[in-house]
C-alpha atoms as a PDB file:
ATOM      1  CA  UNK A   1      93.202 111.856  94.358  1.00  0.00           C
ATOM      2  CA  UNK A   2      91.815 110.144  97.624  1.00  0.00           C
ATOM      3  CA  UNK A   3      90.029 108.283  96.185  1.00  0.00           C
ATOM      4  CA  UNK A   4      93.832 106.638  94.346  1.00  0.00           C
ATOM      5  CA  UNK A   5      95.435 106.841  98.129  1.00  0.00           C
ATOM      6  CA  UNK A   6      92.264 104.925  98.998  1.00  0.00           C
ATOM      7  CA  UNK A   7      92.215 102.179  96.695  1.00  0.00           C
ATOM      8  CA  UNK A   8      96.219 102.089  97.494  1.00  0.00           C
ATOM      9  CA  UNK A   9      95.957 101.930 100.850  1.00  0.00           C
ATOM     10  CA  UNK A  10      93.197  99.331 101.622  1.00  0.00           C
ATOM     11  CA  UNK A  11      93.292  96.402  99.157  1.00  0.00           C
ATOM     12  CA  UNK A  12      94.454  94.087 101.398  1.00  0.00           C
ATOM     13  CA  UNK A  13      95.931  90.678 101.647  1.00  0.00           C
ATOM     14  CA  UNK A  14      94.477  87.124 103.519  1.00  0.00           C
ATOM     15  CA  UNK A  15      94.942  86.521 106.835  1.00  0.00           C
ATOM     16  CA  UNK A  16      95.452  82.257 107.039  1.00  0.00           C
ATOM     17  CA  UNK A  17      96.616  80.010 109.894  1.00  0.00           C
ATOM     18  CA  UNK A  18     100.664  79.234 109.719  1.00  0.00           C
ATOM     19  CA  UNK A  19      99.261  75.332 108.534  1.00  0.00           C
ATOM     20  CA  UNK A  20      97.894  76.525 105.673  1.00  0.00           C
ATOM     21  CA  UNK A  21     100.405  78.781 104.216  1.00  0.00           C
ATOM     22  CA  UNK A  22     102.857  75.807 104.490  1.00  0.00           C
ATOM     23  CA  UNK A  23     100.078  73.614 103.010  1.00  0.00           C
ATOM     24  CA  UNK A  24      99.825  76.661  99.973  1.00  0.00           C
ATOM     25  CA  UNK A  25      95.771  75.924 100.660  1.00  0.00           C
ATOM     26  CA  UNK A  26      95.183  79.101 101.305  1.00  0.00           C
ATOM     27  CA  UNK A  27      92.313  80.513  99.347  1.00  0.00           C
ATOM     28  CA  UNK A  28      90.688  84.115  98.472  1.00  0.00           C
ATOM     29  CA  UNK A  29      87.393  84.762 100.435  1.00  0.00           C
ATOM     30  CA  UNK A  30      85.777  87.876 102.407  1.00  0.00           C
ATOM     31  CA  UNK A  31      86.939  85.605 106.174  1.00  0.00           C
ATOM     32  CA  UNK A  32      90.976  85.330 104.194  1.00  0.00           C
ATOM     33  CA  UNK A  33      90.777  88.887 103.979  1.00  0.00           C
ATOM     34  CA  UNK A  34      90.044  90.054 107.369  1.00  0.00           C
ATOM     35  CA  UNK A  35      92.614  91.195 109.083  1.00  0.00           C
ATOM     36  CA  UNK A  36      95.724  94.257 109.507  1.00  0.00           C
ATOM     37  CA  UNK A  37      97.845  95.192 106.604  1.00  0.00           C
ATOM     38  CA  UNK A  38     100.496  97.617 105.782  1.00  0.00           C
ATOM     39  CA  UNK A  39     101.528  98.531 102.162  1.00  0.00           C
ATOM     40  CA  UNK A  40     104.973  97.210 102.046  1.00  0.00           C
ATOM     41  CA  UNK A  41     105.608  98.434  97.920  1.00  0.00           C
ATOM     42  CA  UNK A  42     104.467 100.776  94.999  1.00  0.00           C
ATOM     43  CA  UNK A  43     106.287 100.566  91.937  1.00  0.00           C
ATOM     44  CA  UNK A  44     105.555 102.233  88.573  1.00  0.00           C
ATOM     45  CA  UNK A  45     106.253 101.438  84.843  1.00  0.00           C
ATOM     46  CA  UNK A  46     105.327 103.971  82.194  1.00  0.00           C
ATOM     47  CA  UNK A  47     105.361 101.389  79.823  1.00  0.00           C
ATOM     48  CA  UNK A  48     106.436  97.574  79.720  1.00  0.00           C
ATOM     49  CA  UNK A  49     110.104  98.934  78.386  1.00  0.00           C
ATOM     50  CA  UNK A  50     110.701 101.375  81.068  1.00  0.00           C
ATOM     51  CA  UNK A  51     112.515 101.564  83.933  1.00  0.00           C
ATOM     52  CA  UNK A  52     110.626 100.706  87.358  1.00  0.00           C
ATOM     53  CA  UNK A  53     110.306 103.139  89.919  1.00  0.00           C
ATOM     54  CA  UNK A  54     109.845 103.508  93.573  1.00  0.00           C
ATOM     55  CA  UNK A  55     106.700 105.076  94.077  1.00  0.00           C
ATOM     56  CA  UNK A  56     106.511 104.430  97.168  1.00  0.00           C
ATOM     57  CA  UNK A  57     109.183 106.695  98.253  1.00  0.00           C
ATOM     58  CA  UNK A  58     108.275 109.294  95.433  1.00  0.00           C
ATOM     59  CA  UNK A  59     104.431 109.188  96.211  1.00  0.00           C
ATOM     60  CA  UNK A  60     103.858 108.554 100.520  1.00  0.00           C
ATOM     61  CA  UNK A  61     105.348 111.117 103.226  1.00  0.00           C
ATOM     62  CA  UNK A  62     106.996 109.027 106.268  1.00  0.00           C
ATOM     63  CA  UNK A  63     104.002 109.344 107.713  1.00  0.00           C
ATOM     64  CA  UNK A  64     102.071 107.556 105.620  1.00  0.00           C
ATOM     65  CA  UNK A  65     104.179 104.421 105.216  1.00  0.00           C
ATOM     66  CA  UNK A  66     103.297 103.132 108.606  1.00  0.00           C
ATOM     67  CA  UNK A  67      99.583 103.220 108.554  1.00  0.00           C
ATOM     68  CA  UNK A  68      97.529 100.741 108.817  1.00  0.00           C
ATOM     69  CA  UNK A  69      94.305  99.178 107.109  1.00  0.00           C
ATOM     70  CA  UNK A  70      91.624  96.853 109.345  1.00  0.00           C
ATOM     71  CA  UNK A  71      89.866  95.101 107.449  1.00  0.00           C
ATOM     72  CA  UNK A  72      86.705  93.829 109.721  1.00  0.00           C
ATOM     73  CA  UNK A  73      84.133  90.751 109.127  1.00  0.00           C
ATOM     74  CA  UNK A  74      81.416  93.078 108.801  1.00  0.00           C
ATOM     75  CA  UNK A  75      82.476  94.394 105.854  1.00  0.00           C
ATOM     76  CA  UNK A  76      83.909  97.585 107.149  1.00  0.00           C
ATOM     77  CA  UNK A  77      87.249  98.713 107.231  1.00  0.00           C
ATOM     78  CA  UNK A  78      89.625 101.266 108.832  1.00  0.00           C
ATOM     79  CA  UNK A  79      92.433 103.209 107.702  1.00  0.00           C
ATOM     80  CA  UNK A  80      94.585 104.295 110.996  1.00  0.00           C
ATOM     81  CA  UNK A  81      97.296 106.831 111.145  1.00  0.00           C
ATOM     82  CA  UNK A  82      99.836 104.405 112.928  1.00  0.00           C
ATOM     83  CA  UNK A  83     103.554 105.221 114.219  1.00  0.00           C
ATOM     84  CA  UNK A  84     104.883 108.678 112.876  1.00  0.00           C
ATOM     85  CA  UNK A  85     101.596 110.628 113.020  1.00  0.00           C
ATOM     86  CA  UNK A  86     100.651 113.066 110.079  1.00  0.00           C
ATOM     87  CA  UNK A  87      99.055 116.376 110.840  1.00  0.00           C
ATOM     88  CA  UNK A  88      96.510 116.409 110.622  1.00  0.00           C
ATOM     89  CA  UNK A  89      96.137 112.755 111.261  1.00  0.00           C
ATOM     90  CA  UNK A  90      94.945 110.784 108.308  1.00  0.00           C
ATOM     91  CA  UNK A  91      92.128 108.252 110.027  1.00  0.00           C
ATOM     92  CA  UNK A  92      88.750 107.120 108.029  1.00  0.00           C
ATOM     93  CA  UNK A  93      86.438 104.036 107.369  1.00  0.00           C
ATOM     94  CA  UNK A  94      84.122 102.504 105.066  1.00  0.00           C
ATOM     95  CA  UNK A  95      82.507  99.685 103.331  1.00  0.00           C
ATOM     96  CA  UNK A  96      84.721  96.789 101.235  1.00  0.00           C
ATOM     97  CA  UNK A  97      83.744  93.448 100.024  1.00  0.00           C
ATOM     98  CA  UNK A  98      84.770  90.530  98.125  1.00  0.00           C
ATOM     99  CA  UNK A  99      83.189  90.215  94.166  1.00  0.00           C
ATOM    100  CA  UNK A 100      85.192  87.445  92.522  1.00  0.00           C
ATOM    101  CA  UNK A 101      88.905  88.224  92.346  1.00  0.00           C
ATOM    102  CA  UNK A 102      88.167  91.852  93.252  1.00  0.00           C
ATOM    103  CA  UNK A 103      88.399  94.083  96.170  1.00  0.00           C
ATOM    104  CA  UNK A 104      85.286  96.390  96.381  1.00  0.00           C
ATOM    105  CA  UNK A 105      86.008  99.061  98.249  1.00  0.00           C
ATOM    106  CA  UNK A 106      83.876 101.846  99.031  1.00  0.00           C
ATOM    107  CA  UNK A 107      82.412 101.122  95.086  1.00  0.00           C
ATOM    108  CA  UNK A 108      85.472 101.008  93.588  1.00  0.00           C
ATOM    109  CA  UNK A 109      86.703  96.962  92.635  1.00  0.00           C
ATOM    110  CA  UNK A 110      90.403  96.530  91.924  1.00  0.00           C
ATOM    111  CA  UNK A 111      91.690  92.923  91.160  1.00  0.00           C
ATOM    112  CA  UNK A 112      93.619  90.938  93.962  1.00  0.00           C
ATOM    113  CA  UNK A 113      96.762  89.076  92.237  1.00  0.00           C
ATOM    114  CA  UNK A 114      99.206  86.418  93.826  1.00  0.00           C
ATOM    115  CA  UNK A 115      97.353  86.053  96.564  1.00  0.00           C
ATOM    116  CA  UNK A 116      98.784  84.130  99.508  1.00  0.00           C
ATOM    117  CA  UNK A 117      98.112  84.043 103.105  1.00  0.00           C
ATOM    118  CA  UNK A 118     101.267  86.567 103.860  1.00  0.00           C
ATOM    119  CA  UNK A 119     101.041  88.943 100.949  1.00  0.00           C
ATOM    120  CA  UNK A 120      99.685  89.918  97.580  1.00  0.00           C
ATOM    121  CA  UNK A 121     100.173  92.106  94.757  1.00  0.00           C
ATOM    122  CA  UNK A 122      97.516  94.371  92.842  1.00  0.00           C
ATOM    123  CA  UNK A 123      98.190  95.520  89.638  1.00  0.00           C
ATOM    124  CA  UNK A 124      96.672  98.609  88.254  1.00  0.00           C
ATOM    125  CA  UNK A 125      96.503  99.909  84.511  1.00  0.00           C
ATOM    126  CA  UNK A 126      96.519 103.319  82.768  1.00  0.00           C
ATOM    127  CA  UNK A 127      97.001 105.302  85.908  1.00  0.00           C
ATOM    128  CA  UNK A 128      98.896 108.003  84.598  1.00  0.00           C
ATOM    129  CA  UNK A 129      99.023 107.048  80.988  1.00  0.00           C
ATOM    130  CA  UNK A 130      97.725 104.569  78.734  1.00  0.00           C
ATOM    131  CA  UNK A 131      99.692 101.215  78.960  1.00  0.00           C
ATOM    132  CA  UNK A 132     101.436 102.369  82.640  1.00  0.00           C
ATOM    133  CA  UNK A 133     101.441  99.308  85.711  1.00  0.00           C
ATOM    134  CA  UNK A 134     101.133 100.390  88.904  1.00  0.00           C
ATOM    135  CA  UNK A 135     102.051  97.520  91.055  1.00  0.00           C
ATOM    136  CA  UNK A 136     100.998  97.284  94.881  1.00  0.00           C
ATOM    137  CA  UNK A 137     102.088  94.932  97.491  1.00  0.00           C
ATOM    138  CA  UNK A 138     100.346  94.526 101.050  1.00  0.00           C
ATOM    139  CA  UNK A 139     101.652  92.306 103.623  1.00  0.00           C
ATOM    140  CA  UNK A 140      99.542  90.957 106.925  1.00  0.00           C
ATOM    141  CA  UNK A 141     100.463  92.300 110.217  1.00  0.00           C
END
């Protein structure tokens, strides 16, 4: 299960100047992704004719909606605890990089999807059950 709240919590979005998100030349690379994000959304479908849900209301305690992820040039990142602190606090690191259109992080590669400089979504499959869409949005700090 950490290893879910893990891949939740760090796949991250670019960090690009103000000229180039109004240019929309903002590209994917390891140096767009460094930087802080938060996990602004988590919505689930159990199937494409379901209802969407909040999950991230149903799935994070307050404390956990505030934190946020660092990702660093050398390819490490951090997870902090920030604003309403859990107990015990919830801090840790690791290794990420850039293969493709995927975030590796910590060994496990998730795709990145409508990237832009301010935000991006990440869609995840067959979570729960087959043909379920887990669908994650980060924003830059």
């Amino acid at each position: 299960m950490r290893t879910f709240y893990l891949i939740l919590a760090i796949c991250a979005v670019a960090s690009c100047s103000k000229d180039d998100d109004n240019n929309n030349n903002c590209s994917l690379s390891e140096a767009t992704l460094v930087g802080s994000y938060s996990l602004t959304s988590v919505r689930y479908k159990a199937s494409s004719t379901s209802t969407e849900v909040n999950y991230m209301d149903k799935t994070f305690e307050p404390c956990q909606k505030d934190d946020i992820i660092t990702l660093k040039s050398h390819h490490t990142y951090y997870h902090g605890d920030e604003g309403t602190a859990c107990s015990p606090a919830d801090d840790y690191s690791g290794t990420w990089n850039l293969s493709g259109n995927s975030l590796v992080v910590d060994g496990a590669s998730t795709p990145i999807e409508d990237f832009t400089c301010k935000s991006f979504s990440l869609i995840q499959t067959d979570t729960e059950v087959p043909g379920d869409k887990l669908t994650l949005v980060y924003t830059k700090q």
